[in-house]
PDB file of N, CA and C in Angstrom:
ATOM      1  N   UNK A   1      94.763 -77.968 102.830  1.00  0.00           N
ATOM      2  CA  UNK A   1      94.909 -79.398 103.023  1.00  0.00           C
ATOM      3  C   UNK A   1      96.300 -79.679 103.586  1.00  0.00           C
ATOM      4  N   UNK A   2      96.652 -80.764 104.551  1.00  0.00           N
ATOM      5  CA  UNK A   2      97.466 -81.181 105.274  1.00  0.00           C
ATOM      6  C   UNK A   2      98.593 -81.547 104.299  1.00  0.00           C
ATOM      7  N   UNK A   3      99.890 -81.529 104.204  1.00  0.00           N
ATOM      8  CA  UNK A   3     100.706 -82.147 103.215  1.00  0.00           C
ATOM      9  C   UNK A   3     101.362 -83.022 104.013  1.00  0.00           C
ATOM     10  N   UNK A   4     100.982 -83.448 105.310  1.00  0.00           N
ATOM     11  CA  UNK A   4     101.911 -84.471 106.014  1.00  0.00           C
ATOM     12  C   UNK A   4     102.294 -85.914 105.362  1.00  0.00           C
ATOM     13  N   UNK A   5     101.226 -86.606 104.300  1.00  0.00           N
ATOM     14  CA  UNK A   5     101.745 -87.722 103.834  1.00  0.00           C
ATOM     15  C   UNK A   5     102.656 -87.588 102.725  1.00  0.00           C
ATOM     16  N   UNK A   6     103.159 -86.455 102.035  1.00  0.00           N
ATOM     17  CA  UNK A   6     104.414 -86.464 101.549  1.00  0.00           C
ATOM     18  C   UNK A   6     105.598 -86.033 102.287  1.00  0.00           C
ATOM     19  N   UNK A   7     105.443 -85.765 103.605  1.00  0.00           N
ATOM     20  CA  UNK A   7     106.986 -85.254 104.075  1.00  0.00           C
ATOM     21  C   UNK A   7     106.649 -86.656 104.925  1.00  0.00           C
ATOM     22  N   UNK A   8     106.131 -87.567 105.464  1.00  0.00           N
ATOM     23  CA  UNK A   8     106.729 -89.163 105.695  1.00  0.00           C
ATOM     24  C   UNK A   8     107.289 -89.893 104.620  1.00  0.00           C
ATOM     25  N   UNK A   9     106.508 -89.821 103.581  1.00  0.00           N
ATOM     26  CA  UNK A   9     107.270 -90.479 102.151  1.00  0.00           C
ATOM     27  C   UNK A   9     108.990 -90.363 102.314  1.00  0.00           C
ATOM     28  N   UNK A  10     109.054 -88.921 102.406  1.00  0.00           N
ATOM     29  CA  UNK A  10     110.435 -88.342 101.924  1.00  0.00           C
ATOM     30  C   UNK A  10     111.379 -88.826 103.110  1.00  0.00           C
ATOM     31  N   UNK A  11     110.822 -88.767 104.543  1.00  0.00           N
ATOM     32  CA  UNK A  11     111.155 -89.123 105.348  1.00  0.00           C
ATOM     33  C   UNK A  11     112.030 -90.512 105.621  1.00  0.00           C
ATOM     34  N   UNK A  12     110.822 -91.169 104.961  1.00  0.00           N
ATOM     35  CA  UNK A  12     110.848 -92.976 105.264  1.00  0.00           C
ATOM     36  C   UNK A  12     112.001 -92.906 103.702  1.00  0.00           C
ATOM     37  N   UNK A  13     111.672 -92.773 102.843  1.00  0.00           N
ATOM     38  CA  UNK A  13     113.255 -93.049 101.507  1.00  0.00           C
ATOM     39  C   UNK A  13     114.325 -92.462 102.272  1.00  0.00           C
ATOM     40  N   UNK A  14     114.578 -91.314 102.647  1.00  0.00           N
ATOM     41  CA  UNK A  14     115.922 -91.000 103.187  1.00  0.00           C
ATOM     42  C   UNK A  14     116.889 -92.239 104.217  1.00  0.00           C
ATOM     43  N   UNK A  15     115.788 -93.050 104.642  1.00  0.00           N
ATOM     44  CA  UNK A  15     116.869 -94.168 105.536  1.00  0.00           C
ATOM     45  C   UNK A  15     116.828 -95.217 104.609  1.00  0.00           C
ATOM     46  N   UNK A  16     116.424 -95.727 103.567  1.00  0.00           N
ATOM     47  CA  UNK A  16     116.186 -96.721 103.006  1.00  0.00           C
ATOM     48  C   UNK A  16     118.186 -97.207 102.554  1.00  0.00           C
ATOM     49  N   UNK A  17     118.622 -95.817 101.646  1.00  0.00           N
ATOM     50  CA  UNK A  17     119.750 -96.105 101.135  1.00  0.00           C
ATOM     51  C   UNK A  17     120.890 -96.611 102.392  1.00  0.00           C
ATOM     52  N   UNK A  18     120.663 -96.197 103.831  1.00  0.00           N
ATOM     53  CA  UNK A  18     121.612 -97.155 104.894  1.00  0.00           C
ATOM     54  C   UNK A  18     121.094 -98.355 105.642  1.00  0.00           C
ATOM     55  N   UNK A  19     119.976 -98.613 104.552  1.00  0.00           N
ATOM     56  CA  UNK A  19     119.707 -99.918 105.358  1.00  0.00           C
ATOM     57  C   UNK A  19     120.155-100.987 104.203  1.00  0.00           C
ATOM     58  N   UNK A  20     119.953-100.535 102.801  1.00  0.00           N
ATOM     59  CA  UNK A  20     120.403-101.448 101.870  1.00  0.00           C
ATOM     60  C   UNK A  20     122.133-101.547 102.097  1.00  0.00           C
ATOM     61  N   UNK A  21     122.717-100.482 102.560  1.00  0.00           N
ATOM     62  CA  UNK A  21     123.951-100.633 102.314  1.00  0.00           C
ATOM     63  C   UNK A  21     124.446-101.547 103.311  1.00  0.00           C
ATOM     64  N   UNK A  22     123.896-102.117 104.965  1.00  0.00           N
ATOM     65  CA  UNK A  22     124.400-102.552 105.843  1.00  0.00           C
ATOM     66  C   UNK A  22     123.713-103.948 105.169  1.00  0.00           C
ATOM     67  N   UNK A  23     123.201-104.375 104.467  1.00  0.00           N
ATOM     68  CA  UNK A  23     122.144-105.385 103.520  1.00  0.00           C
ATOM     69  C   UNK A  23     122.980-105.950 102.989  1.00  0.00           C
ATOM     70  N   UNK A  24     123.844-105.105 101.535  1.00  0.00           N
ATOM     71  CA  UNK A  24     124.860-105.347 100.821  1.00  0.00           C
ATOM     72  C   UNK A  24     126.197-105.615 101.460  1.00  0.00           C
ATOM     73  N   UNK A  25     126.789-105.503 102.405  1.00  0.00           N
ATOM     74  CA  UNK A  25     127.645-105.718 103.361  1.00  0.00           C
ATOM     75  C   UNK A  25     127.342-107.074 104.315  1.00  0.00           C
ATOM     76  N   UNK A  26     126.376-107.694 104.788  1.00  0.00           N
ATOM     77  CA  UNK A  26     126.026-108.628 105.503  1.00  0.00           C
ATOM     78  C   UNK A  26     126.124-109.737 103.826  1.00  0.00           C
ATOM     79  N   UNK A  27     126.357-109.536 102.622  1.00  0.00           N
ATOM     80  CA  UNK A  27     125.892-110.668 101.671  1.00  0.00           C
ATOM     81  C   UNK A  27     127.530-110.297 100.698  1.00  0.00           C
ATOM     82  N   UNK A  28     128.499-109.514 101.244  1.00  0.00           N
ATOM     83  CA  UNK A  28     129.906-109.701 100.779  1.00  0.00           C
ATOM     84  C   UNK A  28     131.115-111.023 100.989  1.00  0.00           C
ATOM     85  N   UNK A  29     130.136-111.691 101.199  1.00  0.00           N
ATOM     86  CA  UNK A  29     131.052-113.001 102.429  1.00  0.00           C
ATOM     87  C   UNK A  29     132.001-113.152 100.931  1.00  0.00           C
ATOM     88  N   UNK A  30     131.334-113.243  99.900  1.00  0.00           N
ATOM     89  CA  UNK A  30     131.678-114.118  98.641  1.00  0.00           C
ATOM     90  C   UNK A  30     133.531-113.771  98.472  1.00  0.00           C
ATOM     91  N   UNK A  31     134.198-112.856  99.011  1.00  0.00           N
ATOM     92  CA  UNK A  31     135.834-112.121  99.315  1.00  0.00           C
ATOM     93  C   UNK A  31     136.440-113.573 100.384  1.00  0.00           C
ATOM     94  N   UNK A  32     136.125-113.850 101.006  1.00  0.00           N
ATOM     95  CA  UNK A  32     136.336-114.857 102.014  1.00  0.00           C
ATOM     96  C   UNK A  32     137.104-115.899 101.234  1.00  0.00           C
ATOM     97  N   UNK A  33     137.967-116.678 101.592  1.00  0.00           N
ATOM     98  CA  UNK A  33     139.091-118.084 101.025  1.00  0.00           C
ATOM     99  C   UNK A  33     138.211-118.845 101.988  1.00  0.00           C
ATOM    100  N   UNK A  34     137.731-120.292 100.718  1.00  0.00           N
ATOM    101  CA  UNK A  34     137.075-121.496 101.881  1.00  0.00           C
ATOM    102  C   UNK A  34     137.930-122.790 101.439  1.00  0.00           C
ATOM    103  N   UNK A  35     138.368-123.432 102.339  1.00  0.00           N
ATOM    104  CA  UNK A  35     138.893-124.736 102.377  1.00  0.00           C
ATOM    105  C   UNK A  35     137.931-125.812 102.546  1.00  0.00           C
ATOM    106  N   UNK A  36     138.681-126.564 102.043  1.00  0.00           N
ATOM    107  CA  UNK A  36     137.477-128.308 101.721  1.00  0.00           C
ATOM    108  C   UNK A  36     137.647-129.136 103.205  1.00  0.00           C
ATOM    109  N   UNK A  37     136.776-129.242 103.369  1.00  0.00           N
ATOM    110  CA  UNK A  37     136.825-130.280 105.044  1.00  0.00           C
ATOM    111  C   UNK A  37     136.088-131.246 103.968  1.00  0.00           C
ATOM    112  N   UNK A  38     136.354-132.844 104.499  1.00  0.00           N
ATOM    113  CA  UNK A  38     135.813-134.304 104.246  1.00  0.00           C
ATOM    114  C   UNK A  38     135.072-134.461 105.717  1.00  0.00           C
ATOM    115  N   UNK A  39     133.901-135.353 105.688  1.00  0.00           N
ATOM    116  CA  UNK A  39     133.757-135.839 106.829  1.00  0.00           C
ATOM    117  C   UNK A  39     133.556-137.213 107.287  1.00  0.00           C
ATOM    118  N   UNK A  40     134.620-137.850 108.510  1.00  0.00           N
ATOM    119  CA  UNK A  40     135.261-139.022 108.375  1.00  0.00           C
ATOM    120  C   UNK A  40     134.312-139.487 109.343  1.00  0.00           C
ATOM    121  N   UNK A  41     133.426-139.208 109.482  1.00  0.00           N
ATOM    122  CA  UNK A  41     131.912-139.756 110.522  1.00  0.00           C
ATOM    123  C   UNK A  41     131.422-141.082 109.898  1.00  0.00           C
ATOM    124  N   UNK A  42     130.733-141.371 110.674  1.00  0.00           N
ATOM    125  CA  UNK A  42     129.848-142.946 110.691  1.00  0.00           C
ATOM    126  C   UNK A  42     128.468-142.666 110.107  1.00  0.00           C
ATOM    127  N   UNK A  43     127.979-141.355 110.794  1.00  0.00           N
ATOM    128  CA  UNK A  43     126.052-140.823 110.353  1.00  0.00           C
ATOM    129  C   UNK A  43     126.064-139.636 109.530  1.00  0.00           C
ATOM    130  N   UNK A  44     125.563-138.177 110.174  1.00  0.00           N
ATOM    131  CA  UNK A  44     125.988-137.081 109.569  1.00  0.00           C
ATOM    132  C   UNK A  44     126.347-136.230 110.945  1.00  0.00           C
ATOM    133  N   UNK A  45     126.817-134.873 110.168  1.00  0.00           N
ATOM    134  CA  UNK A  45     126.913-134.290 111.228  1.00  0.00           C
ATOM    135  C   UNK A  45     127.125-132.606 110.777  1.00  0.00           C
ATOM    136  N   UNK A  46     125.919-131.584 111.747  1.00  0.00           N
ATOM    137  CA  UNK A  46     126.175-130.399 111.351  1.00  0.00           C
ATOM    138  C   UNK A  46     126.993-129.483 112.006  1.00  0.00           C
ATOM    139  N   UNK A  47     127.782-128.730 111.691  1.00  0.00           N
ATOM    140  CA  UNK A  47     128.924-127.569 112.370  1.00  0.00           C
ATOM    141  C   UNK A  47     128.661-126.490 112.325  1.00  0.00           C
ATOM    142  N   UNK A  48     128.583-126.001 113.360  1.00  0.00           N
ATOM    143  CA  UNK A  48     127.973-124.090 113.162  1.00  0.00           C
ATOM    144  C   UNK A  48     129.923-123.272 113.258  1.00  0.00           C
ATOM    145  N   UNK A  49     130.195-122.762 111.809  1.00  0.00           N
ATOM    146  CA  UNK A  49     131.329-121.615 112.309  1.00  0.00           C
ATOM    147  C   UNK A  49     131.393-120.660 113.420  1.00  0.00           C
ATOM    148  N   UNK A  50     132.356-120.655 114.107  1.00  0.00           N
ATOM    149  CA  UNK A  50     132.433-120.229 115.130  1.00  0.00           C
ATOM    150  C   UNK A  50     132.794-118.466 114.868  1.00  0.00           C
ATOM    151  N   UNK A  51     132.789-118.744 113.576  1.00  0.00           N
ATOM    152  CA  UNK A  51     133.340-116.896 113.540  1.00  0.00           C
ATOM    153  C   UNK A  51     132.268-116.262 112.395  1.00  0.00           C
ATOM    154  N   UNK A  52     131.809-116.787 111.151  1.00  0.00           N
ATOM    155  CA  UNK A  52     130.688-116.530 110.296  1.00  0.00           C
ATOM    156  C   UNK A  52     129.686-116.769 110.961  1.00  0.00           C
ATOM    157  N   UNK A  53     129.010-117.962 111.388  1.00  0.00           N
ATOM    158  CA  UNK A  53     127.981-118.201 112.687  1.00  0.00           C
ATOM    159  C   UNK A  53     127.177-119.293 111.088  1.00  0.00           C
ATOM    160  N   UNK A  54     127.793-119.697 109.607  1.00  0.00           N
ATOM    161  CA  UNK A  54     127.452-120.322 108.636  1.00  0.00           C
ATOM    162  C   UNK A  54     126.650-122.058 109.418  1.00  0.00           C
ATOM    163  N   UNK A  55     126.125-122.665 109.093  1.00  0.00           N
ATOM    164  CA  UNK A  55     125.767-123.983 109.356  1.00  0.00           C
ATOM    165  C   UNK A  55     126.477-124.584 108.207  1.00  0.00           C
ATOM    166  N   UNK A  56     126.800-125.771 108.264  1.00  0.00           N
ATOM    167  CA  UNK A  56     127.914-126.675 107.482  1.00  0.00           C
ATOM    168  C   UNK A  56     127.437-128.300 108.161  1.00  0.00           C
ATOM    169  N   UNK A  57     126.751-128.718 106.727  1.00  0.00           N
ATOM    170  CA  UNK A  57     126.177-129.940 106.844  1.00  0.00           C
ATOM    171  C   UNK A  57     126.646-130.912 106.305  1.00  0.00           C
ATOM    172  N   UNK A  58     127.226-131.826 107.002  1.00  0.00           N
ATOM    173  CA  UNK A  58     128.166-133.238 106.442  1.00  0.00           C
ATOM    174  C   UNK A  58     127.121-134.355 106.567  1.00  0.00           C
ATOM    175  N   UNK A  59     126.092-134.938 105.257  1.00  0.00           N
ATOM    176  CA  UNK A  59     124.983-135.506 105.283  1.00  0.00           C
ATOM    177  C   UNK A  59     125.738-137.184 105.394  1.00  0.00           C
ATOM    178  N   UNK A  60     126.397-137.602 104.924  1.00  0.00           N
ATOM    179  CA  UNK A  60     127.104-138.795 104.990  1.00  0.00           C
ATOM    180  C   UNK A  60     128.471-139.579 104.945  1.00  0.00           C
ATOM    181  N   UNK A  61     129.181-140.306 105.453  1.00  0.00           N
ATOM    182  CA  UNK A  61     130.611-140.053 105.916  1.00  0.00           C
ATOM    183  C   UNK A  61     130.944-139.985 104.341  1.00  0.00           C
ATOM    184  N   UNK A  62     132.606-139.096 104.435  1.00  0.00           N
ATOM    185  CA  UNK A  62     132.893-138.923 103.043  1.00  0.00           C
ATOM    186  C   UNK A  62     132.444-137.535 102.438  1.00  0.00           C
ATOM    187  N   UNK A  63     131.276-137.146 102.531  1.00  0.00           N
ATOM    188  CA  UNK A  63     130.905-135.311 102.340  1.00  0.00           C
ATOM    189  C   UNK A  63     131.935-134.482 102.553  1.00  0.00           C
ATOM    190  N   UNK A  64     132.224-133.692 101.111  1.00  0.00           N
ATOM    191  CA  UNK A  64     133.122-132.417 101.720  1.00  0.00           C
ATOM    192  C   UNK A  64     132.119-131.462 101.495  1.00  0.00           C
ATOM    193  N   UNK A  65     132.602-130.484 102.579  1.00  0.00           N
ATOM    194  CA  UNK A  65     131.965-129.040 102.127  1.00  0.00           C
ATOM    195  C   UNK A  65     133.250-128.293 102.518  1.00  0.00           C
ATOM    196  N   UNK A  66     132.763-126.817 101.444  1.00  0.00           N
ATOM    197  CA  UNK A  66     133.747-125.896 101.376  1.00  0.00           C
ATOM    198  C   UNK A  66     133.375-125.032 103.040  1.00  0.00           C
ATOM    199  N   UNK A  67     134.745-124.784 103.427  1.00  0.00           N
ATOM    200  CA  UNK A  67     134.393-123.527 104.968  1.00  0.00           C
ATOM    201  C   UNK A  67     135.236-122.508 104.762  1.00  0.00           C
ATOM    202  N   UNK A  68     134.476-122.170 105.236  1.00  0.00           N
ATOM    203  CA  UNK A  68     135.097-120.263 105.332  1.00  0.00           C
ATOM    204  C   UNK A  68     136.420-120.513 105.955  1.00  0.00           C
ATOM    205  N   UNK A  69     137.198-120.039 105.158  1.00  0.00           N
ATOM    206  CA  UNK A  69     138.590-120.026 106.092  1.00  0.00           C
ATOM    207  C   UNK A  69     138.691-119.158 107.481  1.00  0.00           C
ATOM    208  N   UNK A  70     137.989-118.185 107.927  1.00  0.00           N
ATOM    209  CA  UNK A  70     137.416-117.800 108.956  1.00  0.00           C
ATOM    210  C   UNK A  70     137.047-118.748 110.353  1.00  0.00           C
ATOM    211  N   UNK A  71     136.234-119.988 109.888  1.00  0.00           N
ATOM    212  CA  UNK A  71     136.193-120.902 110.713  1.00  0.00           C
ATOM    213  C   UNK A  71     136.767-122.086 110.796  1.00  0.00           C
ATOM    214  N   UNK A  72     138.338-121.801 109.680  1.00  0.00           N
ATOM    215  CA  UNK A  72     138.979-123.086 110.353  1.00  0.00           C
ATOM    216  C   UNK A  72     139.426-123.812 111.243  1.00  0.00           C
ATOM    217  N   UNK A  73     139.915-123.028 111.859  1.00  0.00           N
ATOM    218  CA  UNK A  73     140.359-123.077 113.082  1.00  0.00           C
ATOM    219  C   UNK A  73     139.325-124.125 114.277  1.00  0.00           C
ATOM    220  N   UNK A  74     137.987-123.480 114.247  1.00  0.00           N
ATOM    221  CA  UNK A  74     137.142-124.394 114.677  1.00  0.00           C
ATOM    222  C   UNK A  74     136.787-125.673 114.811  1.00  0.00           C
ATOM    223  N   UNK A  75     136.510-125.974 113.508  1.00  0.00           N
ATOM    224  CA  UNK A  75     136.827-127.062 112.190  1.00  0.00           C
ATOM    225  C   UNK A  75     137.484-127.879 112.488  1.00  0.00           C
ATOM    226  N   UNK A  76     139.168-127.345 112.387  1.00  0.00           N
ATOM    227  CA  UNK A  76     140.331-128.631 112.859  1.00  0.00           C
ATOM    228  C   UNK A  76     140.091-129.418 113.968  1.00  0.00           C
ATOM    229  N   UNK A  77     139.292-128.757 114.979  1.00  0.00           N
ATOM    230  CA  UNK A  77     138.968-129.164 116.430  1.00  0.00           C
ATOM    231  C   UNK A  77     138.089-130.445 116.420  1.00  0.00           C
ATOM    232  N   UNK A  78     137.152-130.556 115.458  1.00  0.00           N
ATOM    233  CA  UNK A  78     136.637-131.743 115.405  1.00  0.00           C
ATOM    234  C   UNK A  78     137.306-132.613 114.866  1.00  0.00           C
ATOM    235  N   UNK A  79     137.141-134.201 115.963  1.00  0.00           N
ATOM    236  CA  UNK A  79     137.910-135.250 115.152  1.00  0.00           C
ATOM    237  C   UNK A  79     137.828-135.676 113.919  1.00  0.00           C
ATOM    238  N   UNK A  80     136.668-135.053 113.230  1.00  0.00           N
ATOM    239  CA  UNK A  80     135.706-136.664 112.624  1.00  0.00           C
ATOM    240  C   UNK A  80     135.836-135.608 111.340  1.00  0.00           C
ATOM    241  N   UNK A  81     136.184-134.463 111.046  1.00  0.00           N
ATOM    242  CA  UNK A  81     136.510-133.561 109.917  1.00  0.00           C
ATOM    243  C   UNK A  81     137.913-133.490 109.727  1.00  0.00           C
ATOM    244  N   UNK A  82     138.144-133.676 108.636  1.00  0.00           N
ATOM    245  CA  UNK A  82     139.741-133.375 107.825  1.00  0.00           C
ATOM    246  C   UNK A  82     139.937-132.521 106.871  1.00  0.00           C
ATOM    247  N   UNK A  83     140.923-132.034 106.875  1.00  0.00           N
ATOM    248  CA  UNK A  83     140.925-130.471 105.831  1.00  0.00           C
ATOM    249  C   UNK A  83     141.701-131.620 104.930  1.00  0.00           C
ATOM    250  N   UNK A  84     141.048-131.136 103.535  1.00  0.00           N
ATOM    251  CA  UNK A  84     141.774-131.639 102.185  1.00  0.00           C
ATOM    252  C   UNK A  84     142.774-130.655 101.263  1.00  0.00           C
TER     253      UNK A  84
END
C-alpha cells in the first residue's frame, strides 16, 4: 500500500510553524507609542496611516482616537486633526 498520504501530512506541518510566525509578527503592532489626535471637523472623517496602512475613524467633530506614532507625521498634515 502507497504511504503517500502521510509524507504530505508531514510535509504540509513542516511550513505551518513559518507561517504562524510571520502571523505573530504582522499582530506585534501593540510595542508601537500612539498619540491622541481630536477631530476639529464639522461631519466625520476617515484617515488611512500612511506608514501602518491602520484606518482611523473620527465619527463626529470632537472624537479623539489614539494613532500610531508611526503615522504622525501624516496626521499633523490634516487641518481639521489636532494632536492632544
Amino acid at each position: 500500500m502507497c504511504n503517500c498520504g502521510n509524507k504530505r501530512s508531514a510535509i504540509s506541518t513542516q511550513h505551518q510553524p513559518a507561517a504562524q510566525q510571520v502571523f505573530h509578527n504582522n499582530i506585534s503592532d501593540q510595542h508601537f507609542v500612539y498619540s491622541n489626535f481630536e477631530y476639529t471637523g464639522k461631519t466625520a472623517l476617515t484617515a488611512i496611516g500612511n506608514v501602518s496602512g491602520r484606518k482611523y475613524r473620527f465619527s463626529y467633530p470632537g472624537d479623539v482616537q489614539a494613532i500610531d506614532r508611526r503615522d504622525e507625521p501624516g496626521m499633523l498634515g490634516i487641518p481639521v486633526l489636532k494632536k492632544r
